[in-house]
N, C-alpha and C. Protein backbone atom coordinates (compact mmCIF):
# COMPACT_ATOMS: atom_id res chain seq x y z
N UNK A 1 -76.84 339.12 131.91
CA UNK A 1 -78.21 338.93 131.49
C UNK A 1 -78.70 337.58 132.04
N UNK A 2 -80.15 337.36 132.41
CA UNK A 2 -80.25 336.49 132.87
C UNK A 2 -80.80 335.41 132.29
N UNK A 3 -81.12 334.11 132.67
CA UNK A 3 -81.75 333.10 131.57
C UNK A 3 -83.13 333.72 130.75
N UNK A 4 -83.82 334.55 131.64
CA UNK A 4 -85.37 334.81 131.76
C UNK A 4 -85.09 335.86 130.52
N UNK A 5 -84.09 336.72 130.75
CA UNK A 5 -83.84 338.07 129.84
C UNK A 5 -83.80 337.43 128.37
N UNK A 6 -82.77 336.37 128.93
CA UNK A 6 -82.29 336.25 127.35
C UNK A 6 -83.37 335.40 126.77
N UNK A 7 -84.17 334.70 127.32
CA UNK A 7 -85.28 334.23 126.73
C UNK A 7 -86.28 334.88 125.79
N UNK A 8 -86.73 336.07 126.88
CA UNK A 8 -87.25 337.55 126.89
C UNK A 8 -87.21 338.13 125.34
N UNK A 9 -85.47 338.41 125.42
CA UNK A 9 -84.43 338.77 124.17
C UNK A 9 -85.30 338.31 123.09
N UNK A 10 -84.81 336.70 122.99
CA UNK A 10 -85.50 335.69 121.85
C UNK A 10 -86.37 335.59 121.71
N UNK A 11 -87.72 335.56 122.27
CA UNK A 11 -88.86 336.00 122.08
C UNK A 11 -89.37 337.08 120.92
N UNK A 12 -88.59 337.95 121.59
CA UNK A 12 -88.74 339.72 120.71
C UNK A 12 -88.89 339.53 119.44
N UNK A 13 -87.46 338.54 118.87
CA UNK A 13 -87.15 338.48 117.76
C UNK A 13 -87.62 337.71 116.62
N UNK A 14 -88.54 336.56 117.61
CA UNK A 14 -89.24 335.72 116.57
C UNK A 14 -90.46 335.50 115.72
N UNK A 15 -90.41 335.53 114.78
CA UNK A 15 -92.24 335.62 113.89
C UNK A 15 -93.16 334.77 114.60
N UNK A 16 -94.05 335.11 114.55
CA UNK A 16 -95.21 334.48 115.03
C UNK A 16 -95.34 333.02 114.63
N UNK A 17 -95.20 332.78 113.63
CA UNK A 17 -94.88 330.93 113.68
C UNK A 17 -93.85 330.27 114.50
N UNK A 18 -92.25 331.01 114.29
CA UNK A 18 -91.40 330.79 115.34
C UNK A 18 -92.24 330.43 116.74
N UNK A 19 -92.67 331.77 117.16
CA UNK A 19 -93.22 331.91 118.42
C UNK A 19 -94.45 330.62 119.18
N UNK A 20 -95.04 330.45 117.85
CA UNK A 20 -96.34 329.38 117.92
C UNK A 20 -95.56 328.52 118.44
N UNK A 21 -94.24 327.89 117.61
CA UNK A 21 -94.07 326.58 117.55
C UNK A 21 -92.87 326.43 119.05
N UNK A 22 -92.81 327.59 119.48
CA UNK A 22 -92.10 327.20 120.70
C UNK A 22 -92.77 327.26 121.71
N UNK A 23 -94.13 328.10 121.50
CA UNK A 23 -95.44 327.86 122.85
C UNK A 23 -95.50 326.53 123.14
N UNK A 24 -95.78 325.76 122.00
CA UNK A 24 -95.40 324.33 121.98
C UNK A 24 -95.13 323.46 122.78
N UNK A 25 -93.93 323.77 122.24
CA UNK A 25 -92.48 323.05 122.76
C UNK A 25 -92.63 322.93 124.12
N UNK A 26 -93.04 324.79 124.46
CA UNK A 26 -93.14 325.02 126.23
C UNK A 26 -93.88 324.21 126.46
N UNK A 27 -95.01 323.77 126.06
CA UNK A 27 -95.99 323.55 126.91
C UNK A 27 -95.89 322.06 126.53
N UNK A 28 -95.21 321.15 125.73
CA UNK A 28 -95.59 319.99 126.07
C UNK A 28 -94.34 319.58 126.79
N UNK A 29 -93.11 320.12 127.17
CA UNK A 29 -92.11 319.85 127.90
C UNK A 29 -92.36 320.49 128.77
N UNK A 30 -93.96 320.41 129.73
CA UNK A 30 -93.80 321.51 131.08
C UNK A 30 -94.87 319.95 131.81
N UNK A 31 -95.18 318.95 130.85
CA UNK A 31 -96.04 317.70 131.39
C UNK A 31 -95.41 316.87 131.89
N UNK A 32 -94.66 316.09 131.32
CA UNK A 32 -93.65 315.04 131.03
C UNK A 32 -92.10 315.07 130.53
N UNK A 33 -91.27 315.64 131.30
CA UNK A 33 -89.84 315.82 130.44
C UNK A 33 -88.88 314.58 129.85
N UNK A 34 -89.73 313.48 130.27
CA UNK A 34 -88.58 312.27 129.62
C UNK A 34 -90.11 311.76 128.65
N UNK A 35 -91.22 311.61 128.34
CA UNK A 35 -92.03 311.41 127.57
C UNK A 35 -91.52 312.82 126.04
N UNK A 36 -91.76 313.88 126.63
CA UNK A 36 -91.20 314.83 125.66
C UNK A 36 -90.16 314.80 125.38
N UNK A 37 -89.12 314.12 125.81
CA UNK A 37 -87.93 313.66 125.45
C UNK A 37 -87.84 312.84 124.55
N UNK A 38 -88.37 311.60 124.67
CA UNK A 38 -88.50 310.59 124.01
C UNK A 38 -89.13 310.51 122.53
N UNK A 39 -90.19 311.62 122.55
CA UNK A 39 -91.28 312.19 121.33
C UNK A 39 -90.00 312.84 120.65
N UNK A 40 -89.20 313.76 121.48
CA UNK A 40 -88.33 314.46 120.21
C UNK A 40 -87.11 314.04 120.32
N UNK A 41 -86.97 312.12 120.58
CA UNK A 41 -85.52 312.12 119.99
C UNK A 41 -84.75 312.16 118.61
N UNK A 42 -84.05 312.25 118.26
CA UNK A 42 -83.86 311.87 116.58
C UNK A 42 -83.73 310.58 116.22
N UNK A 43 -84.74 310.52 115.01
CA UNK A 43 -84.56 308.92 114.50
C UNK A 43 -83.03 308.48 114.59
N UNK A 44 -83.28 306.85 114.68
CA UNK A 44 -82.18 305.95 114.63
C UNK A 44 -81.68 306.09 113.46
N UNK A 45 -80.42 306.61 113.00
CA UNK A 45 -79.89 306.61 111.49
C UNK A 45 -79.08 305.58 111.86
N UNK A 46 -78.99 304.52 112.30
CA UNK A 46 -77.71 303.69 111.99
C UNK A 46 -78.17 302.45 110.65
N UNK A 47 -77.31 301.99 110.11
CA UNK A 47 -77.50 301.08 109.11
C UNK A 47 -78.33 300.27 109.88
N UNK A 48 -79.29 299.14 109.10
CA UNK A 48 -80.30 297.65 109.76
C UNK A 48 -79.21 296.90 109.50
N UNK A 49 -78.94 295.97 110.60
CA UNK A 49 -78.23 294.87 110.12
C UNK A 49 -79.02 293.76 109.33
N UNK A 50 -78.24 292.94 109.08
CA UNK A 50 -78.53 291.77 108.65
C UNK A 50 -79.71 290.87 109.83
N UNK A 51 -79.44 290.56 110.41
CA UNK A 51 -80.17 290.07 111.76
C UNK A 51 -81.48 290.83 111.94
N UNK A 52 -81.25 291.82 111.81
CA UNK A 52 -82.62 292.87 111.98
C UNK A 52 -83.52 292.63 110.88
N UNK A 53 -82.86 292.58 110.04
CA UNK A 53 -83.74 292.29 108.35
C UNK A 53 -84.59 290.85 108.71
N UNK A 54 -83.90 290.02 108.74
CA UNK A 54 -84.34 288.80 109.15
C UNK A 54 -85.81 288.41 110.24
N UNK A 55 -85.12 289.33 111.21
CA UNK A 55 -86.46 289.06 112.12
C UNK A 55 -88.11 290.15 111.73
N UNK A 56 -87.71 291.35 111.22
CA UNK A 56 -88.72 291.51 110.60
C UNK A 56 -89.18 291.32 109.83
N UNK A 57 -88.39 290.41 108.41
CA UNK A 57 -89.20 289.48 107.61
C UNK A 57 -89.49 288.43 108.10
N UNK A 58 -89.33 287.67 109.42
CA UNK A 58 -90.18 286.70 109.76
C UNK A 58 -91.40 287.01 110.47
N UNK A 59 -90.97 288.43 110.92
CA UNK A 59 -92.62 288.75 111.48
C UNK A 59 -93.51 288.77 110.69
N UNK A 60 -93.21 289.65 109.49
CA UNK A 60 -94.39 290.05 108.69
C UNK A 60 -94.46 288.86 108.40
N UNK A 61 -93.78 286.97 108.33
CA UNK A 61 -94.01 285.67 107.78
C UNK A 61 -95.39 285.29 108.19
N UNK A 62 -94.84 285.58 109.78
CA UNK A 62 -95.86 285.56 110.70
C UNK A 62 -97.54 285.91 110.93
N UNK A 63 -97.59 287.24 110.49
CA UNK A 63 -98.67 287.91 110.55
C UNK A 63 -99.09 287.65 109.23
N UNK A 64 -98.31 286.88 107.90
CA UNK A 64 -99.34 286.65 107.47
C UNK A 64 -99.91 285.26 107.64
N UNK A 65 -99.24 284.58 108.31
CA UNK A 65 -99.76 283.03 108.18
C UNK A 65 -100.94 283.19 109.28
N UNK A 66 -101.44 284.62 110.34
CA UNK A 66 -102.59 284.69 110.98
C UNK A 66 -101.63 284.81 112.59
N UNK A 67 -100.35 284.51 112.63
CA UNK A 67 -99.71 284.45 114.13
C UNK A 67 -100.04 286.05 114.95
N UNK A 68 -100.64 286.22 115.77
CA UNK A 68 -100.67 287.68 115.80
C UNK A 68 -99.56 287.86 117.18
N UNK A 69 -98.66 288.88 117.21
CA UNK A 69 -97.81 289.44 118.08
C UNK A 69 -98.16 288.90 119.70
N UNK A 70 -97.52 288.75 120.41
CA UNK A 70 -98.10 288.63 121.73
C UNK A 70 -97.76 289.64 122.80
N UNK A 71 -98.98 290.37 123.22
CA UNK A 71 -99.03 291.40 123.92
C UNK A 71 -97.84 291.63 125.23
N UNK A 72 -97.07 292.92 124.97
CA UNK A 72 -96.07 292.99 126.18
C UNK A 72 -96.75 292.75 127.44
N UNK A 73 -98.18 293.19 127.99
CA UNK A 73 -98.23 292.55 129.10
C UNK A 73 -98.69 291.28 129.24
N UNK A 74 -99.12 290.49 128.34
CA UNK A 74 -98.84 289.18 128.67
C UNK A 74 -97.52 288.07 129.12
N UNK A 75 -96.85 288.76 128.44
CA UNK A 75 -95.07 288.83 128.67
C UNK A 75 -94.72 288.66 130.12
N UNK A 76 -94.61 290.31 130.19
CA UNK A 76 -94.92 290.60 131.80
C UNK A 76 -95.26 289.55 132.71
N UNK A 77 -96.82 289.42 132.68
CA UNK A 77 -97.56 288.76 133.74
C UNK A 77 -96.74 287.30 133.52
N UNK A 78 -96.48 286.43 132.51
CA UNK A 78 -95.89 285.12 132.45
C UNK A 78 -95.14 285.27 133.16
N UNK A 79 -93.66 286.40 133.15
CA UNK A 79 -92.60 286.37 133.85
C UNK A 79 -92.37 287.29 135.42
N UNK A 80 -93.67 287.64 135.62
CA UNK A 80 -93.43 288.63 136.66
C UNK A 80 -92.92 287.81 137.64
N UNK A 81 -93.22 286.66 138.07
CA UNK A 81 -92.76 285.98 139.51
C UNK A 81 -91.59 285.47 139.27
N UNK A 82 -90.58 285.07 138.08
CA UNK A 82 -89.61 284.99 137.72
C UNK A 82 -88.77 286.12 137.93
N UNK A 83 -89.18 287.10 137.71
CA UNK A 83 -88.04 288.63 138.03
C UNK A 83 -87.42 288.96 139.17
């Protein structure tokens, strides 16, 4: 049987929501396969460390004392001639 058949196969068998939700699937993994990748990886389950805790309670320290984030491409452009 071939990939197409057995696709075919699975098709047959699925309810119409099944079916909806894999039109889907098709169609947003037929744009971008590492963007649609990325959309459906599985969350990070690993424990936060300690370190991690830390720096996002100093962000939020941050944002409230008015510090606002500094834009990745500003980043960028500072270091581009450095790279």
């Amino acid at each position: 049987m071939t990939v197409k058949e057995r696709l075919h196969t699975a098709v047959e068998t699925m309810s119409d929501e099944e079916a909806q939700a894999a039109l889907r699937t098709l169609a947003e993994s037929s744009g971008n396969p590492v963007a649609w990748m990325l959309d459906h990886a599985p969350l990070d389950d690993e424990p936060e460390t300690e370190g991690e805790r830390r720096a996002i309670a100093e962000a939020h320290a941050d944002r409230e004392r008015g510090i606002q984030p500094v834009p990745l491409e500003s980043v960028i452009a500072e270091f581009d001639g450095d790279l």
